[in-house]
Protein backbone atom coordinates (compact mmCIF):
# COMPACT_ATOMS: atom_id res chain seq x y z
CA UNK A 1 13.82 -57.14 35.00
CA UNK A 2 11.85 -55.47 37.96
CA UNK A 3 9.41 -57.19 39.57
CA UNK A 4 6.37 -55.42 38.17
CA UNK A 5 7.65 -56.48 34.70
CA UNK A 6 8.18 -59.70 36.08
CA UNK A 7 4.45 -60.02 37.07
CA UNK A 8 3.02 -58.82 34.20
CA UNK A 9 4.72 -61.44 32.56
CA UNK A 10 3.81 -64.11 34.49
CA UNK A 11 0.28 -63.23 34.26
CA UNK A 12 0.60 -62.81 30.41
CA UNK A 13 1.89 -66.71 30.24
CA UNK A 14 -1.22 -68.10 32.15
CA UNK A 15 -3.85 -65.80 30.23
CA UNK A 16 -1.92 -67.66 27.23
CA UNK A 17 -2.72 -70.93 28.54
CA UNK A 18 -6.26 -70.21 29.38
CA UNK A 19 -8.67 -71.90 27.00
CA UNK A 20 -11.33 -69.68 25.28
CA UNK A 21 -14.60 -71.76 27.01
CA UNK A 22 -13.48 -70.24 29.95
CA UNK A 23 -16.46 -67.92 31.59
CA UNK A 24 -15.97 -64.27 31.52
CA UNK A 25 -18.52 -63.57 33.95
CA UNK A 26 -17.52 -62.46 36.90
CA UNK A 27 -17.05 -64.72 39.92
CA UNK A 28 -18.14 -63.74 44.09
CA UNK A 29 -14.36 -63.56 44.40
CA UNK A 30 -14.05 -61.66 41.23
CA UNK A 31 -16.53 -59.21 42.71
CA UNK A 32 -15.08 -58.77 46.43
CA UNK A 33 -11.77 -57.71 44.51
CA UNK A 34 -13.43 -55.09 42.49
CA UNK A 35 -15.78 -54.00 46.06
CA UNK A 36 -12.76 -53.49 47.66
CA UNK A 37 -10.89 -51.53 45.01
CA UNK A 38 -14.08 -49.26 45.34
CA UNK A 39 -13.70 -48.87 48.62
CA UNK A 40 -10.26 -48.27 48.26
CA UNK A 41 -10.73 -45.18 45.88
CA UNK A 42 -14.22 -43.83 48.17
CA UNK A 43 -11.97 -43.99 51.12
CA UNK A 44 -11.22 -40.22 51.61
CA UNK A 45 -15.17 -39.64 51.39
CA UNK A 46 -15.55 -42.63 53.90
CA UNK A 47 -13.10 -40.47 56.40
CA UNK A 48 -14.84 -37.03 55.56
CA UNK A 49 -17.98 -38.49 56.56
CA UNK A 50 -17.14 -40.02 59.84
CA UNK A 51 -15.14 -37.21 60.91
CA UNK A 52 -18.60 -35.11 60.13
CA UNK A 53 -20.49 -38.11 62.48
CA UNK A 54 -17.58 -37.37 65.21
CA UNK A 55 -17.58 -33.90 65.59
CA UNK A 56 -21.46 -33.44 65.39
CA UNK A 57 -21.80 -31.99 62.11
CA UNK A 58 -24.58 -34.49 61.28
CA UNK A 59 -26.65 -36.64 63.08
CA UNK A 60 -26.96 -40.68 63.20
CA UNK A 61 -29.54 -40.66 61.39
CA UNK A 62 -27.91 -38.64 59.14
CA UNK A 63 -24.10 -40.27 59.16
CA UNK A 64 -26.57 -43.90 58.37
CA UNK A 65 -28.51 -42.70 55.31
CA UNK A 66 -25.29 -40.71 54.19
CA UNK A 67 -23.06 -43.74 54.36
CA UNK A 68 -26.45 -46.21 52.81
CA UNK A 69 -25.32 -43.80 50.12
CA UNK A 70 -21.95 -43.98 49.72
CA UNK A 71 -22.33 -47.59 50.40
CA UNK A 72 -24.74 -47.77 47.34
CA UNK A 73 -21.83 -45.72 45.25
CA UNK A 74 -19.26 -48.18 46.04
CA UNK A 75 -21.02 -51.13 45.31
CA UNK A 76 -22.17 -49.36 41.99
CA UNK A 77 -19.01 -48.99 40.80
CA UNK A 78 -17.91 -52.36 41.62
CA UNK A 79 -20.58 -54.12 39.47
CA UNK A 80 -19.55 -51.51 36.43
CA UNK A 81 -16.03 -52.14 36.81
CA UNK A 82 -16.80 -56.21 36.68
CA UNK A 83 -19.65 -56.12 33.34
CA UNK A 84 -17.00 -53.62 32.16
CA UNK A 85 -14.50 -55.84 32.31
CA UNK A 86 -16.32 -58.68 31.03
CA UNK A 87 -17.68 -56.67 28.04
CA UNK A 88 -14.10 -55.95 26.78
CA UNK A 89 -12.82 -59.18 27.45
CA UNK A 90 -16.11 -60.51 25.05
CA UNK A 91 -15.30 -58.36 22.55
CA UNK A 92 -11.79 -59.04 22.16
CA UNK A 93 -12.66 -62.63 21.89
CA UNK A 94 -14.79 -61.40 18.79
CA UNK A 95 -12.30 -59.49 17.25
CA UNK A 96 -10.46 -62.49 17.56
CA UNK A 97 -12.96 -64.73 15.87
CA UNK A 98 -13.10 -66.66 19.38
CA UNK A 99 -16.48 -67.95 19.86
CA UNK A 100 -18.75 -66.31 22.71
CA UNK A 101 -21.75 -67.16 23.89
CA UNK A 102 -23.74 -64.76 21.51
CA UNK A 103 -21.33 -65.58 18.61
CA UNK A 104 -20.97 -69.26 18.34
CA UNK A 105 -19.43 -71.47 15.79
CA UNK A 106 -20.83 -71.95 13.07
CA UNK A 107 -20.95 -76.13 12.56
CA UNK A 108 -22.18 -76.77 9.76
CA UNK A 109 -20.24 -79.09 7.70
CA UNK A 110 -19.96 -78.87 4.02
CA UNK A 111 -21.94 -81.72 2.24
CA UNK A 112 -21.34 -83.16 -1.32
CA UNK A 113 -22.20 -80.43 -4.09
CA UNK A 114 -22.83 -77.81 -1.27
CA UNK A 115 -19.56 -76.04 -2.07
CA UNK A 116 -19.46 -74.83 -6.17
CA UNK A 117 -16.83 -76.02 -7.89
CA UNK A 118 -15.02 -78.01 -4.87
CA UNK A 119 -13.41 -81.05 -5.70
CA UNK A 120 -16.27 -83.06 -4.36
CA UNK A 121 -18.99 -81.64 -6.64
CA UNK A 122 -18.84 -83.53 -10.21
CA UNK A 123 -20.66 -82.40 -13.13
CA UNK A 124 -23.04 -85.66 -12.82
CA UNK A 125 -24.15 -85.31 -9.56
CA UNK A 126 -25.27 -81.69 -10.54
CA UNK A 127 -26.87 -82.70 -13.55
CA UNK A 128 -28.44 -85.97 -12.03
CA UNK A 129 -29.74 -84.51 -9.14
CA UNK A 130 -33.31 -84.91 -9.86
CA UNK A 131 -33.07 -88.26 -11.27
CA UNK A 132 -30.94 -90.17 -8.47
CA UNK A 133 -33.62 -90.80 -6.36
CA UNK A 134 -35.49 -92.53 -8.83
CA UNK A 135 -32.65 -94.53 -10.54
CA UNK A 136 -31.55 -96.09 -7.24
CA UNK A 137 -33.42 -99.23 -7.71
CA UNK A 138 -31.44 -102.72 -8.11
CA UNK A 139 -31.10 -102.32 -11.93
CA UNK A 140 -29.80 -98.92 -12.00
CA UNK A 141 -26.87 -98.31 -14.29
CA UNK A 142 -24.76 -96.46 -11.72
């Protein structure tokens, strides 16, 4: 096995292991990560642009509300590339019937006669159902 294969699968075995109550949302760390693969992919215009700044083509001014720009592109794509993420990691867990914060579980417990036919649900109890409450006194015939 290579070592990329080998990584994958390591990081396969602790997604595994991660319980589903674990937040999606991304973390400060989370978000430096995804700032810096911005960066990473802007870096040719970050070169272009001081080169211009070096040899005059623009001035400081310039070069500073150019790069407030680019700066404004990178970080841009770093917070879509994070709600992204978190978006398709939610709706896996969906897909998955894994509960999310807008898709709970649904608690409610079945009571006695709330489920037809269930082996809890007798034929008296349906047809007494209006009467028990009145036939609960210390004489009743129960």
């Amino acid at each position: 096995m290579n070592a990329r294969f080998r990584r994958f699968l390591a990081l396969a075995i602790v997604w595994a292991g991660v319980p589903s109550c674990v937040s999606t949302l991304p973390s400060a760390a989370q978000m430096d990560v995804y700032e810096k693969a911005a960066r990473a992919a802007h870096r040719a215009e970050y070169a272009a642009l001081e080169q211009q700044r070096a040899s005059g083509q623009v001035t400081q001014e310039e070069y500073q509300v150019e790069r407030g720009a680019l700066d404004k592109r990178v970080q841009d794509q770093a917070d879509t590339m994070a709600w992204n993420r978190h978006a398709l990691v939610q709706s896996e867990m969906k897909a998955n019937s894994i509960p999310t914060p807008d898709q709970p579980v649904d608690l409610v417990a079945p009571g006695t006669g709330a489920i037809p036919n269930s082996l809890y649900n007798t034929q008296r109890s349906n047809a007494m159902t209006g009467q028990q409450n009145t036939n609960l006194g210390p004489n009743s015939s129960f």
